[in-house]
Every structure is written in C-alpha cells, then in structure tokens.
N, C-alpha and C. Protein backbone atom coordinates (compact mmCIF):
# COMPACT_ATOMS: atom_id res chain seq x y z
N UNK A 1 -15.53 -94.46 -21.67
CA UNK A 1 -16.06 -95.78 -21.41
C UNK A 1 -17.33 -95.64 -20.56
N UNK A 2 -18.60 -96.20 -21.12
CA UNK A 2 -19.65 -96.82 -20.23
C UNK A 2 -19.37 -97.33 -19.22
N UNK A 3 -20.10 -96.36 -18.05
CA UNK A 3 -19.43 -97.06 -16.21
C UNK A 3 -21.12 -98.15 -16.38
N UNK A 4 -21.00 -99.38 -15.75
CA UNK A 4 -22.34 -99.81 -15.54
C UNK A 4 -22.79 -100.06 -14.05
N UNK A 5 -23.94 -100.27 -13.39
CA UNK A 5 -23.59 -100.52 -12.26
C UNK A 5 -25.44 -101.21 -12.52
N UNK A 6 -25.15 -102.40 -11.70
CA UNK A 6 -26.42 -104.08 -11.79
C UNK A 6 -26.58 -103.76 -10.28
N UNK A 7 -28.30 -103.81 -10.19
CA UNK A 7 -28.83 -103.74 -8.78
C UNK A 7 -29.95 -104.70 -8.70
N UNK A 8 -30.31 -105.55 -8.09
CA UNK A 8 -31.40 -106.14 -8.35
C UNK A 8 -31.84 -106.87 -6.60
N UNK A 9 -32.89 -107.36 -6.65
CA UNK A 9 -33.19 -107.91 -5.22
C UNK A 9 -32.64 -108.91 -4.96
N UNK A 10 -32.18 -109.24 -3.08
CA UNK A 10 -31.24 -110.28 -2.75
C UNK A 10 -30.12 -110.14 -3.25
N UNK A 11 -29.62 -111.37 -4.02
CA UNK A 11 -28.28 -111.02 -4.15
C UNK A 11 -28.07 -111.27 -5.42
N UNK A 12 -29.34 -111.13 -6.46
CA UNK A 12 -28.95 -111.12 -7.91
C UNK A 12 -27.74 -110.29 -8.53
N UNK A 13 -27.50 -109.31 -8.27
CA UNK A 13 -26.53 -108.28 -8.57
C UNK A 13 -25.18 -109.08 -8.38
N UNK A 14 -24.94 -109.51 -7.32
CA UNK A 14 -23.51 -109.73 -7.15
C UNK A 14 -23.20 -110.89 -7.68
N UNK A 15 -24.37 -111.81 -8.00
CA UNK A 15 -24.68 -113.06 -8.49
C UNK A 15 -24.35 -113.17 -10.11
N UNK A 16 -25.03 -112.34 -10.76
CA UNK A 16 -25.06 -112.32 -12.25
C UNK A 16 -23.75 -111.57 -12.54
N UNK A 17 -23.26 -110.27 -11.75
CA UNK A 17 -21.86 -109.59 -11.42
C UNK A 17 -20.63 -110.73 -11.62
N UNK A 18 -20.27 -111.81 -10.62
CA UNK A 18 -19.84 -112.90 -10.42
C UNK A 18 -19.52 -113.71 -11.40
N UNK A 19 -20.77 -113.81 -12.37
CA UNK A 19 -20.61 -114.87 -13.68
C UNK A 19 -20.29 -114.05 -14.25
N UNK A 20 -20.34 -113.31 -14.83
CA UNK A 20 -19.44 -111.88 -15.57
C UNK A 20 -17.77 -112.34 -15.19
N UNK A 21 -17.66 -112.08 -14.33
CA UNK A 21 -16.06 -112.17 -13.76
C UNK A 21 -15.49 -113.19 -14.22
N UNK A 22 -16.34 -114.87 -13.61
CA UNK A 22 -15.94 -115.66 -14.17
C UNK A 22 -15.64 -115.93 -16.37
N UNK A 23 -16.52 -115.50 -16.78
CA UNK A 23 -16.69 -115.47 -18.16
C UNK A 23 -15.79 -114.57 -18.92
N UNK A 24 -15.92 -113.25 -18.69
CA UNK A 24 -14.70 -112.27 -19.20
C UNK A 24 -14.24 -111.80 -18.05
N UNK A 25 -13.35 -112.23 -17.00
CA UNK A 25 -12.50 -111.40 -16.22
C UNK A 25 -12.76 -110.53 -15.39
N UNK A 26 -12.19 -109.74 -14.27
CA UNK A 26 -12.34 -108.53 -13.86
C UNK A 26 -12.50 -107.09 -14.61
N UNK A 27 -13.89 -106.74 -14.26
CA UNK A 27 -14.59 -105.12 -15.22
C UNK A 27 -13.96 -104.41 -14.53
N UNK A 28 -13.29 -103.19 -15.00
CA UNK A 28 -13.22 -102.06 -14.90
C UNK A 28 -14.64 -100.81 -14.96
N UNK A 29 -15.27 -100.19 -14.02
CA UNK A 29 -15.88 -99.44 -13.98
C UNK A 29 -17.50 -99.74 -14.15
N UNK A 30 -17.74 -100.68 -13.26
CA UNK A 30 -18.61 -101.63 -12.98
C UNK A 30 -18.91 -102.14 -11.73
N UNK A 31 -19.96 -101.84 -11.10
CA UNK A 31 -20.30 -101.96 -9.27
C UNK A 31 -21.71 -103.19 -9.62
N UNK A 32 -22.04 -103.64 -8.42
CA UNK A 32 -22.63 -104.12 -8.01
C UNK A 32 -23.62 -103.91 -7.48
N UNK A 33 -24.65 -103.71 -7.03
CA UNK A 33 -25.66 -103.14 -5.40
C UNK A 33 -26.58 -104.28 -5.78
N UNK A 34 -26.40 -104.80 -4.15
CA UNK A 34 -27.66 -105.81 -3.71
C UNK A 34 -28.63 -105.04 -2.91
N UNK A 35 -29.91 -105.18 -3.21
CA UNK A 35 -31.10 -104.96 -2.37
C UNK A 35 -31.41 -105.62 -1.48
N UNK A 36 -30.93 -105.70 -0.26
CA UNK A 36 -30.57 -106.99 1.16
C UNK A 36 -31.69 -106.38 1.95
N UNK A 37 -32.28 -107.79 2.08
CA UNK A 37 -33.09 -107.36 3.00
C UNK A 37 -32.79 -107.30 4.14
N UNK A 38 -33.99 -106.00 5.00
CA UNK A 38 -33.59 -105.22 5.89
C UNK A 38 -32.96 -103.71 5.28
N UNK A 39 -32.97 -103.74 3.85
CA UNK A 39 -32.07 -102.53 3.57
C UNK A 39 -33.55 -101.49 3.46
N UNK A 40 -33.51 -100.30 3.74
CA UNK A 40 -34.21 -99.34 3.08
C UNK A 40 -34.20 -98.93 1.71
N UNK A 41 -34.89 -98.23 1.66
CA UNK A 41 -35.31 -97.55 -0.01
C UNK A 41 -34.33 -96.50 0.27
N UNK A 42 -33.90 -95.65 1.32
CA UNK A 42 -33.17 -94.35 0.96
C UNK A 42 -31.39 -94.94 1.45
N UNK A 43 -31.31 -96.45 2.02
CA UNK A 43 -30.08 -96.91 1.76
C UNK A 43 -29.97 -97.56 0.37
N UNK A 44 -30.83 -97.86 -0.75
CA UNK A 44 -30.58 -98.23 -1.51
C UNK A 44 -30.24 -97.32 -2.65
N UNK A 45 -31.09 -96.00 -2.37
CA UNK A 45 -30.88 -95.33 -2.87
C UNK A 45 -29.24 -94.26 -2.72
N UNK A 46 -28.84 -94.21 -1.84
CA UNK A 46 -27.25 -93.68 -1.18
C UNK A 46 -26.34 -94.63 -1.98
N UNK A 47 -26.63 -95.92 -1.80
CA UNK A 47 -26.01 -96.91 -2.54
C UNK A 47 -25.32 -96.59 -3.82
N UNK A 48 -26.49 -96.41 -4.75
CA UNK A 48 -27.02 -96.69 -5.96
C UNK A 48 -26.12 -95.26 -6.33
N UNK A 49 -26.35 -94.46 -5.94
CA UNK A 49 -26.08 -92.88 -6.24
C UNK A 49 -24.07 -92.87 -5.90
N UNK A 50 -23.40 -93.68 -5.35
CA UNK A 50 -22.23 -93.55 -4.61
C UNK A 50 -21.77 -94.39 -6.16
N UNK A 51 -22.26 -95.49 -6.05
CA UNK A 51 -22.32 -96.92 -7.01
C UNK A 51 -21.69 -95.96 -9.16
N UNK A 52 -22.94 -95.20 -9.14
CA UNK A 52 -23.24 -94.32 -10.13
C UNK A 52 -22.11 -93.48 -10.54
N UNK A 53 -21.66 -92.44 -9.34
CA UNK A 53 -20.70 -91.84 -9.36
C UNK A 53 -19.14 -92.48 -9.10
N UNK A 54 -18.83 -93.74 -8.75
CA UNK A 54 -17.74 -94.16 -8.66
C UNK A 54 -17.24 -94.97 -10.36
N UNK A 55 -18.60 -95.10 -11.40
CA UNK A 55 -18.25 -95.95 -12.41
C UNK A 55 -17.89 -95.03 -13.20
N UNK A 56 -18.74 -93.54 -13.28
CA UNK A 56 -18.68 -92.67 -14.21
C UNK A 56 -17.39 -92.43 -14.56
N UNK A 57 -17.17 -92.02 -16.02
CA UNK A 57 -15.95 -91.96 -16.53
C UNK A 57 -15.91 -90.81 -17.45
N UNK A 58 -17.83 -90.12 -17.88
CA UNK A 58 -17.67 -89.06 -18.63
C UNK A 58 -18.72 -89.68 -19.54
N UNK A 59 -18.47 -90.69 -20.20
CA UNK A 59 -19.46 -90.75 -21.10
C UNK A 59 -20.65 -91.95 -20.53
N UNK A 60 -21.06 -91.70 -19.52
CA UNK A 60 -22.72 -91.71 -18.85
C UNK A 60 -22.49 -93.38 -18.23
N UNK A 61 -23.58 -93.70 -17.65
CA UNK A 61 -23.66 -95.06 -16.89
C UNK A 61 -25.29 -95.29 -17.14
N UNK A 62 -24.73 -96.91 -17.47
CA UNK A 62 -26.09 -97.69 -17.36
C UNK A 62 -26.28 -98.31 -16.32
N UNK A 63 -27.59 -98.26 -15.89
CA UNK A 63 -27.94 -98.61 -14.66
C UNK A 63 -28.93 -100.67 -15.22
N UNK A 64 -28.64 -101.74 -14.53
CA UNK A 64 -29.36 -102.47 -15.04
C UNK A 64 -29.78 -102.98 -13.71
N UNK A 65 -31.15 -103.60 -13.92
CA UNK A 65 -31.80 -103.68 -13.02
C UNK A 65 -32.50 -105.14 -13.13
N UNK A 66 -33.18 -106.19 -12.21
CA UNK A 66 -33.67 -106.89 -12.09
C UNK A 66 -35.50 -107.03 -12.85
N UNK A 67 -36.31 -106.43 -12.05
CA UNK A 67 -36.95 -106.41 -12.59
C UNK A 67 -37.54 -104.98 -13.04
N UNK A 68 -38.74 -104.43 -14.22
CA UNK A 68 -39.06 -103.26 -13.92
C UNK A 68 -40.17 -103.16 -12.32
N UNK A 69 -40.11 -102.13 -12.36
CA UNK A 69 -41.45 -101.68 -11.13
C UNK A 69 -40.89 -102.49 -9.97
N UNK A 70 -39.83 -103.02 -9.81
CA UNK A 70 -39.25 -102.86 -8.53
C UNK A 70 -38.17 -102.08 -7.79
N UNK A 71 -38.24 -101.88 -6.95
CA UNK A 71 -37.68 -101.05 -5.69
C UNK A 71 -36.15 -100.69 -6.50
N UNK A 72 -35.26 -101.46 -6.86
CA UNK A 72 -34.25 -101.11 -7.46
C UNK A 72 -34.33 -100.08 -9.18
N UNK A 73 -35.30 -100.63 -9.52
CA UNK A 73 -35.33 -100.25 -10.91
C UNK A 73 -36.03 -98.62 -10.45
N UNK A 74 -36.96 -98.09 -9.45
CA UNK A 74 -37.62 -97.36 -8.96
C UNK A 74 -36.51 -96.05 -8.94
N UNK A 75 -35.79 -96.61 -8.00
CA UNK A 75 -34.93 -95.91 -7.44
C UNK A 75 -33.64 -95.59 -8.49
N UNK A 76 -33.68 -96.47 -9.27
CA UNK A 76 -32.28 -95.93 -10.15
C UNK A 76 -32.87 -95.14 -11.25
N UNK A 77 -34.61 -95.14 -11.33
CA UNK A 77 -34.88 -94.31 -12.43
C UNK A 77 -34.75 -92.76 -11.62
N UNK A 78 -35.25 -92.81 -10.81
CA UNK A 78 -35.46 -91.69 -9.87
C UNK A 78 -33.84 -91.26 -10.01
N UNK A 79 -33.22 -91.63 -9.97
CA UNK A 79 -31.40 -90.89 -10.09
C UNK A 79 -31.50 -91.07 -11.40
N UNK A 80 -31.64 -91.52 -12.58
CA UNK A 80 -31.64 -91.10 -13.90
C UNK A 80 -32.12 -89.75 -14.18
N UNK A 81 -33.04 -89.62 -13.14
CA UNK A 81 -34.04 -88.51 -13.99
C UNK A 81 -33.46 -87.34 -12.78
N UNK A 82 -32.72 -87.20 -12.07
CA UNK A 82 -31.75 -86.64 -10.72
C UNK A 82 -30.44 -86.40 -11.65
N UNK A 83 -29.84 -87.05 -12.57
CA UNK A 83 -28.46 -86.88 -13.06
C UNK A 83 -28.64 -87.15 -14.46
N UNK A 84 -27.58 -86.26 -15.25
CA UNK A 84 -27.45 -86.33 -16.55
C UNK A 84 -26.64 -87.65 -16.65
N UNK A 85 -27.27 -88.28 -18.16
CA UNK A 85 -26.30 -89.45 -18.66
C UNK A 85 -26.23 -90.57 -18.11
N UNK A 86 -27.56 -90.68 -17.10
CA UNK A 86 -27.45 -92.27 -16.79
C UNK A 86 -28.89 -92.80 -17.24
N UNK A 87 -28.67 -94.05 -17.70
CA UNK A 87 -29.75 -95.00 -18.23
C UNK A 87 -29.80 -95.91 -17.58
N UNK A 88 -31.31 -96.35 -17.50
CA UNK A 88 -32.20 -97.79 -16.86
C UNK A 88 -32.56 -98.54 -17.70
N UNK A 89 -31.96 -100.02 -17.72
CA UNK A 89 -32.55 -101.08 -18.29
C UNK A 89 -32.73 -102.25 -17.09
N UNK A 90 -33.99 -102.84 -17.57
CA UNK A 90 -34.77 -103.39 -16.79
C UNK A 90 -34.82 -104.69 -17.07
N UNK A 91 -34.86 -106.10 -16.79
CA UNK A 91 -34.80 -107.41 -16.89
C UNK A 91 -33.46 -107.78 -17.60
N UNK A 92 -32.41 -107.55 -16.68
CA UNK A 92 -30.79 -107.69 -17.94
C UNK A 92 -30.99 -109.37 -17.27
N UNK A 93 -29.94 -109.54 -18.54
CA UNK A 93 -29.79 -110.87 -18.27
C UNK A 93 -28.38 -111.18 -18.55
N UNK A 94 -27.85 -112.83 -18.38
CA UNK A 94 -26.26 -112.45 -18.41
C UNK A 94 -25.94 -111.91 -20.14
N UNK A 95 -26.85 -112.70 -21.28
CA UNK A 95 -26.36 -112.50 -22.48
C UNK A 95 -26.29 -110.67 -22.80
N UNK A 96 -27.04 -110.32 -21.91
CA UNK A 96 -27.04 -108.59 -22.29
C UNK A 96 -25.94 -107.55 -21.43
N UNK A 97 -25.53 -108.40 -20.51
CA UNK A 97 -24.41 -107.85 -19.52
C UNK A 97 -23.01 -108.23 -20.34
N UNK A 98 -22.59 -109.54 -20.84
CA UNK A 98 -21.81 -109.78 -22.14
C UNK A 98 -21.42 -108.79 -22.97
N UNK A 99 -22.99 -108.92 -23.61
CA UNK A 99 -22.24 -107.83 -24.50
C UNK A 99 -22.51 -106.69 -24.40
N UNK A 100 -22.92 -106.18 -23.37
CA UNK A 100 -22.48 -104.65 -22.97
C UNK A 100 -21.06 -104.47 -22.31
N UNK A 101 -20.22 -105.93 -21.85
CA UNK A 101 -18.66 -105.67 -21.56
C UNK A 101 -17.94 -105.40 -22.85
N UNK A 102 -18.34 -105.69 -23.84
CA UNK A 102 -17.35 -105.29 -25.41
C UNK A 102 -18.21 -104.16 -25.90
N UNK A 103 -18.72 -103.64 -25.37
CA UNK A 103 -18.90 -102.16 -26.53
C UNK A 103 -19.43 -101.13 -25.65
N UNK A 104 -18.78 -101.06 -24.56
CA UNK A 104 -18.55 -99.84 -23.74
C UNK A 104 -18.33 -98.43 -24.06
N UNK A 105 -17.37 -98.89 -25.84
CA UNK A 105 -17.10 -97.07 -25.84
C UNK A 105 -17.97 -97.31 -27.11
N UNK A 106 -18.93 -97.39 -27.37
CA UNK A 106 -20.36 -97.04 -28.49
C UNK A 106 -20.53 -95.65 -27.93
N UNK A 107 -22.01 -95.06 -28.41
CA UNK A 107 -22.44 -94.17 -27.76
C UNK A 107 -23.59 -94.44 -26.63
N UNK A 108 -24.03 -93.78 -25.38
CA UNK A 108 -24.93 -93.93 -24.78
C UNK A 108 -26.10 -95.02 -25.39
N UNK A 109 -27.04 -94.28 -26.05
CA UNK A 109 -28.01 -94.29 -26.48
C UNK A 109 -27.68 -95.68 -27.66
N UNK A 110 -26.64 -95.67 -28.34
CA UNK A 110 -26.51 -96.97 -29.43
C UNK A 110 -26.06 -98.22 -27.93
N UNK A 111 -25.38 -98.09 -27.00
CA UNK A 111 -25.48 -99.02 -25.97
C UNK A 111 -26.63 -99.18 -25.42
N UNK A 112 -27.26 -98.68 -25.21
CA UNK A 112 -28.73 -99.32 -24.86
C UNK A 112 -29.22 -99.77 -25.65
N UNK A 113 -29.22 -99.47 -27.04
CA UNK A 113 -29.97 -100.42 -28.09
C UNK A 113 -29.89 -102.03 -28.24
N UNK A 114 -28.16 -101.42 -28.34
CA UNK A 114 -27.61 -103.26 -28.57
C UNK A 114 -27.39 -103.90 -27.35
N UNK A 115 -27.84 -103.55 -25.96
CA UNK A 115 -27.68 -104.16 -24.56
C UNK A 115 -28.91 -104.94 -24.64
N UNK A 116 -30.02 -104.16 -25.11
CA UNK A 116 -31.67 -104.95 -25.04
C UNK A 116 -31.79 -105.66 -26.36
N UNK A 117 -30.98 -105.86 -27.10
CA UNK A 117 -31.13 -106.23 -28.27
C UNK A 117 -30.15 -108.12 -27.88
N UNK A 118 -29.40 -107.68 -27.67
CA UNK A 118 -28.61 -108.85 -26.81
C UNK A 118 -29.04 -109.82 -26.02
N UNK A 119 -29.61 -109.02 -24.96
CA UNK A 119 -30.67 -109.69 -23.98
C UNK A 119 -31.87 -110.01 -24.84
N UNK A 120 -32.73 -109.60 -25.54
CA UNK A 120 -33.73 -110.66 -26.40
C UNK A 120 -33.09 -111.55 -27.29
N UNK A 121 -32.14 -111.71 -27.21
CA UNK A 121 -31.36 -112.63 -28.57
C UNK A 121 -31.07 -113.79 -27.77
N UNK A 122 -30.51 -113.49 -26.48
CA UNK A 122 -30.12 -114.42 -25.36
C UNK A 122 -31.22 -115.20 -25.21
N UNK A 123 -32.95 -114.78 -25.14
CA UNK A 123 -33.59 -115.99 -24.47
C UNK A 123 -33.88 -116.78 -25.55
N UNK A 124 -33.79 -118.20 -25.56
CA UNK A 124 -33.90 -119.11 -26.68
C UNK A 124 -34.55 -119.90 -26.21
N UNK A 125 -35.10 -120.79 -26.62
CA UNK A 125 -36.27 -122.15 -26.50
C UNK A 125 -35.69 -123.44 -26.86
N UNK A 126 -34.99 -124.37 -26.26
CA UNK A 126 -34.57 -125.56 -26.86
C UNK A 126 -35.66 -126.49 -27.46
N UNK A 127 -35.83 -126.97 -28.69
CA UNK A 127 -36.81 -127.77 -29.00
C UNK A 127 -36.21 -129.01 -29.52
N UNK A 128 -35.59 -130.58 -29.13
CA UNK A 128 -35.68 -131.26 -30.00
C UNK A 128 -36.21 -131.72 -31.22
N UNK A 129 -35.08 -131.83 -32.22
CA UNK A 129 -35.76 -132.29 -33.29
C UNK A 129 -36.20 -134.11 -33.22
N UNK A 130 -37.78 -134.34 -33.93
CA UNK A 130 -37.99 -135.52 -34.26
C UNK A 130 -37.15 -136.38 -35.17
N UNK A 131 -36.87 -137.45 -34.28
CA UNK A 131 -35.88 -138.52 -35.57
C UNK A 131 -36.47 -138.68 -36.44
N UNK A 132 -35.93 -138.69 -37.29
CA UNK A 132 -36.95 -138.91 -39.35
C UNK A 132 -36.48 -140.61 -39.31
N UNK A 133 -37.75 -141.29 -39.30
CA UNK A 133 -37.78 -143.22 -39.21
C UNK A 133 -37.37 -143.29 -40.85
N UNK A 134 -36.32 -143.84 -40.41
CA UNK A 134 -35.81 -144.55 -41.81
C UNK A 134 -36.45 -146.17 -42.29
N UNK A 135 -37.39 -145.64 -43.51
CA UNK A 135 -37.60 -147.00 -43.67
C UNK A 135 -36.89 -147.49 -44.52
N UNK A 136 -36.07 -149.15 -44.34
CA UNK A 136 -35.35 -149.72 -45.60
C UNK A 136 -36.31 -150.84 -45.53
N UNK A 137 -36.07 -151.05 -47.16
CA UNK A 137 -36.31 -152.21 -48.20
C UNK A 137 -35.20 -153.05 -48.43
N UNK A 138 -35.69 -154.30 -48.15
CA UNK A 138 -35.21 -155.89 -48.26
C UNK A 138 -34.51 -155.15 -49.70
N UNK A 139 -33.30 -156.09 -50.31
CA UNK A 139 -32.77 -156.33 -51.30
C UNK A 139 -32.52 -155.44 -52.51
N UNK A 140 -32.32 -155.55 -53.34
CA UNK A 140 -31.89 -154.76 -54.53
C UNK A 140 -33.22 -154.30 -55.48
C-alpha cells in the first residue's frame, strides 16, 4: 500500500487531511505536516522525513504538497531525491487526495498519474445555462 503524507502552509494539511476523514473515514498510512509558523525549514524538514518513514509500507510514499516552489514542496523534494520511492505532487486538491484513497495498491508511478489526473478533473467551472424563451401562439 501507498503510505501518503500532505504538507502544506498553515494548516492546510490537517485541513484538507480532516475532509478526507470526514468523506471516506479514518486512512491508514497517511500523516499530516503543517508548516506553522514559527516552524523552521530543518523542523519541517525532521517532520516530513519521521512523517515519510512512519507511512512507508514498502511500496513507496507520495508526498503532496500545497503549492510548488514552496518551503514544503522544497523540502519534500529534497527527501525524494534523499530516499528511494518517494514522490512529490504539487497543488493536490481534495478531488486528487479521493482518489488516491482507492488505489493505493496501483503502482508508484501509475499512482501519480491518476492522482494528477484526478486533481485536473476535479477543477470545474459552473456555467449556467440560458433559459430558451418559449414563444407560444394564440390558438390552433
């Protein structure tokens, strides 16, 4: 099973974590890390690395992150590229955290496909449709 572990600034992590719980239940092999301010880069990084190794199960951990090129995403690439078998994805959202809870045992690499594939499917645009004016005619 895919261990995952969501880090993002403030308290997005435990936030988007949270609606997870509520929606499908308590995850198995799945952490949290908030980037709190006041925290350092090398406590986030201890974090992140403890976080990593407590989800692992053998077949690798995705790391998801808030935004790219920030401090969290920084630092969990920096332990990607420090440890075999863990992956960074960058702007998750809840529809891509979803369905990365049902297909945990895919492979690595096919879970990252369909995690970012999920998450672009998730953002949608509501557009009302225009009422079509019905015109009626008097009589027969």
């Amino acid at each position: 099973m895919i261990g995952i572990v969501i880090c993002g600034h403030g308290q997005f992590a435990s936030g988007i974590y949270s609606s997870i719980q509520l929606i499908a239940g308590e995850q198995e092999h799945m952490k949290a890390i908030d980037f709190k301010e006041g925290m350092n880069v090398s406590q986030l990084k201890n974090e992140l690395g403890l976080a990593i190794a407590e989800v692992e199960q053998g077949d690798g951990v995705v790391v998801f992150t808030d935004i790219p090129g920030g401090t969290p995403f920084n630092q969990s690439v920096i332990l990607s590229i420090e440890r075999k078998n863990v992956k960074v994805i960058s702007g998750v959202n809840l529809p891509s955290l979803l369905d990365g809870m049902f297909s945990r045992e895919l492979g690595l690499d096919q879970f990252v496909t369909q995690a970012i594939r999920a998450g672009e499917d998730g953002l949608q645009h509501y557009q009302s449709k225009e009422k079509q004016k019905v015109e009626r005619e008097d009589g027969i």
